[in-house]
C-alpha atoms as a PDB file:
ATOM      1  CA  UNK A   1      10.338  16.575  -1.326  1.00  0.00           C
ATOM      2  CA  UNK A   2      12.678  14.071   0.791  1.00  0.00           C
ATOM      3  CA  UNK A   3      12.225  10.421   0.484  1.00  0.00           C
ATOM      4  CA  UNK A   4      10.279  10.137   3.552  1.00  0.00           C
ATOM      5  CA  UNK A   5       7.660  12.616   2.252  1.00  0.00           C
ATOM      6  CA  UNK A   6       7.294  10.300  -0.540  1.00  0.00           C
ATOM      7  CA  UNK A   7       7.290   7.455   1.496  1.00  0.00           C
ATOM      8  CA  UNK A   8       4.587   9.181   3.786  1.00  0.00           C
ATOM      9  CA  UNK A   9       2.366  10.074   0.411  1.00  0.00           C
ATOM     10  CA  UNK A  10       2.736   6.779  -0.763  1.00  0.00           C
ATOM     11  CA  UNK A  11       1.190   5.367   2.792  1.00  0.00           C
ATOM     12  CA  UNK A  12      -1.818   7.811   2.458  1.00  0.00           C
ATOM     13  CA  UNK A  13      -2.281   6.311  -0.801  1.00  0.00           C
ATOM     14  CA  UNK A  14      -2.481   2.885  -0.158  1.00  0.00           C
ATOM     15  CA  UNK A  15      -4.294   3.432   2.923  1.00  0.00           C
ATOM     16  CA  UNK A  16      -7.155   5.096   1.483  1.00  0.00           C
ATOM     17  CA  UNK A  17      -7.871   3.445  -1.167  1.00  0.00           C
ATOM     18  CA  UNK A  18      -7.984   0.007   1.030  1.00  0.00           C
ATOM     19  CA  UNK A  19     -10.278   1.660   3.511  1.00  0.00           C
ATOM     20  CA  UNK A  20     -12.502   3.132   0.969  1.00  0.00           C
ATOM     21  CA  UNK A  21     -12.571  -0.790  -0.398  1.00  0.00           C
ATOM     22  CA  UNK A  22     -13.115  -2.244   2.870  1.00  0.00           C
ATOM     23  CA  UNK A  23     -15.962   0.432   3.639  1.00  0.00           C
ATOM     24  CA  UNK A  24     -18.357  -1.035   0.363  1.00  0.00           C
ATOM     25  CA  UNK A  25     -17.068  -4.415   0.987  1.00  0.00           C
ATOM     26  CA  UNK A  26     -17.015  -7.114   3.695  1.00  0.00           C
ATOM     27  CA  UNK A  27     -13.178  -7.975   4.017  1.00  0.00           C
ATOM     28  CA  UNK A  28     -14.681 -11.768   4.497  1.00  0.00           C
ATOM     29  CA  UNK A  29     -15.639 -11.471   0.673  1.00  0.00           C
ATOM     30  CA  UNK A  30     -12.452 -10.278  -0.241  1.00  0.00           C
ATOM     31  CA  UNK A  31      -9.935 -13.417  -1.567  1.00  0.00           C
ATOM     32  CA  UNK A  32      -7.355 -10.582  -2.275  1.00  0.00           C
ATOM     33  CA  UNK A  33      -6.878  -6.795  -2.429  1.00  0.00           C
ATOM     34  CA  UNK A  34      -3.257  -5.425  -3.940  1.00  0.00           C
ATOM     35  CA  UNK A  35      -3.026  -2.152  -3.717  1.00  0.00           C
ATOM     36  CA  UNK A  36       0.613  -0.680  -5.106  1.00  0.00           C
ATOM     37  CA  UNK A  37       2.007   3.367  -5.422  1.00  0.00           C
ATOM     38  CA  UNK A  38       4.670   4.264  -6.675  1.00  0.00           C
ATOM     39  CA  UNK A  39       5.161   8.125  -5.848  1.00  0.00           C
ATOM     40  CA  UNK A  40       8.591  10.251  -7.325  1.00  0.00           C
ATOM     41  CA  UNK A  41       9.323  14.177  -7.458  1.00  0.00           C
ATOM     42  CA  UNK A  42      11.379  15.525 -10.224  1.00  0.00           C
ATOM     43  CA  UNK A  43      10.012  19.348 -10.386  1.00  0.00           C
ATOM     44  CA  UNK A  44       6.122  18.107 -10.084  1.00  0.00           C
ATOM     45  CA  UNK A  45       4.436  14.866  -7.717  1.00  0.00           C
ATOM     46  CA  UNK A  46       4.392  12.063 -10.016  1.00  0.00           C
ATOM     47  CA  UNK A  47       2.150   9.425  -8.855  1.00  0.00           C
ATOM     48  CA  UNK A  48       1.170   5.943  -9.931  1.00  0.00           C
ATOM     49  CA  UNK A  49      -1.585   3.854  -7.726  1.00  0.00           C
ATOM     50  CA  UNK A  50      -3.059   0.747  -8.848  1.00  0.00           C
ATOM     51  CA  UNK A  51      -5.653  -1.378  -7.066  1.00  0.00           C
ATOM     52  CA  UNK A  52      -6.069  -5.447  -7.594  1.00  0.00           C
ATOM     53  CA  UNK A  53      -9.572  -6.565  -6.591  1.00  0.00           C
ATOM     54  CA  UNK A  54     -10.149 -10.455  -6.670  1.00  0.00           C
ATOM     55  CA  UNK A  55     -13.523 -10.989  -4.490  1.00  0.00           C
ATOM     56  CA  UNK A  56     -15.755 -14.560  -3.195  1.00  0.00           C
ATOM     57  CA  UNK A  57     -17.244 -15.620  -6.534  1.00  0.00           C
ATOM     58  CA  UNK A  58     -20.533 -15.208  -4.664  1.00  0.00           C
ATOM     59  CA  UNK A  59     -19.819 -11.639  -3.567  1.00  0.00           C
ATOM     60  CA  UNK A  60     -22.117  -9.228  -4.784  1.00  0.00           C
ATOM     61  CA  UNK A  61     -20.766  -5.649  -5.012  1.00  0.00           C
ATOM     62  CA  UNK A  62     -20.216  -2.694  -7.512  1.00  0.00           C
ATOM     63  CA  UNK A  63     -17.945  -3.519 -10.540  1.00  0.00           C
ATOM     64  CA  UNK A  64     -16.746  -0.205 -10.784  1.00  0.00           C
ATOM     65  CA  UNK A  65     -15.034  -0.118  -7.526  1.00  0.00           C
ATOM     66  CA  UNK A  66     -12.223   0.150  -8.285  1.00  0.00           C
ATOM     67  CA  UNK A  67     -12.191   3.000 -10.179  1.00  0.00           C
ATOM     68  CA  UNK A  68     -14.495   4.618  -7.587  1.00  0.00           C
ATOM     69  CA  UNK A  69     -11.926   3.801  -5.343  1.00  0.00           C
ATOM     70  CA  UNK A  70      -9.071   5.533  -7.526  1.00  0.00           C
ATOM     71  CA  UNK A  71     -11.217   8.591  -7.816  1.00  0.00           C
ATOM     72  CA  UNK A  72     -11.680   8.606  -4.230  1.00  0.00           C
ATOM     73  CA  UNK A  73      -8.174   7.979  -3.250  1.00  0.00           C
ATOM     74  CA  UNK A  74      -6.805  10.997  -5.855  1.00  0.00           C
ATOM     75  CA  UNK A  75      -9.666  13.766  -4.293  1.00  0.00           C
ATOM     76  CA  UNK A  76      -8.517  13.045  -0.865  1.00  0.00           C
ATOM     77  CA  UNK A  77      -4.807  13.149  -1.913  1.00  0.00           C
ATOM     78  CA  UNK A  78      -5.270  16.652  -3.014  1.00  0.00           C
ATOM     79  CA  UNK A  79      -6.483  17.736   0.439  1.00  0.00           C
ATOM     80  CA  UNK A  80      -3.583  15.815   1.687  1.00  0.00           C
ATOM     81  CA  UNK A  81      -1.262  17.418   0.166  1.00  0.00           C
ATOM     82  CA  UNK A  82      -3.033  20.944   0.584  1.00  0.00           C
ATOM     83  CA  UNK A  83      -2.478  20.716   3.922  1.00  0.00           C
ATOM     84  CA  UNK A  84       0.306  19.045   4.761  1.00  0.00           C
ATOM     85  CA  UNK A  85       2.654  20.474   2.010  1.00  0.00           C
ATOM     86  CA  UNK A  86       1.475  23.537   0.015  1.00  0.00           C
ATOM     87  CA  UNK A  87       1.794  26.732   1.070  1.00  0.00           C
END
């Protein structure tokens, strides 16, 4: 894989799992959402995605979205990857 497939995994990432965030949560009630991946190839896809949720003290949502989020983000990534680089 070149360095811009990575680059281009690494954007599907990050992108999902904000927009599977921002579809449970209001981003008014969000006070900060860091989402970093770290993708690498060395004979298999290595990837690393981690997801920083701080929300409005008076924001009611799921605790576990995160790791919703993180299941969510990996599923689609599959599909991603099954069609746009597996033969």
């Amino acid at each position: 894989m070149s360095p811009e497939d990575l680059n281009e995994i690494s954007d599907f990432l990050s992108s999902t799992a904000q927009d599977f965030i921002l579809n449970q949560i209001s981003s008014k009630e969000i006070d900060d959402l860091d989402i970093k991946s770290e993708v690498s190839y060395n004979q298999e896809l290595d990837v690393d995605l981690s997801i920083d949720l701080k929300v409005d003290e008076l924001c009611v949502y799921d605790e576990d979205i995160v790791n919703k989020a993180l299941d969510f983000t990996f599923k689609a990534l599959e599909s991603f990857l099954d069609d746009n680089y597996r033969e």
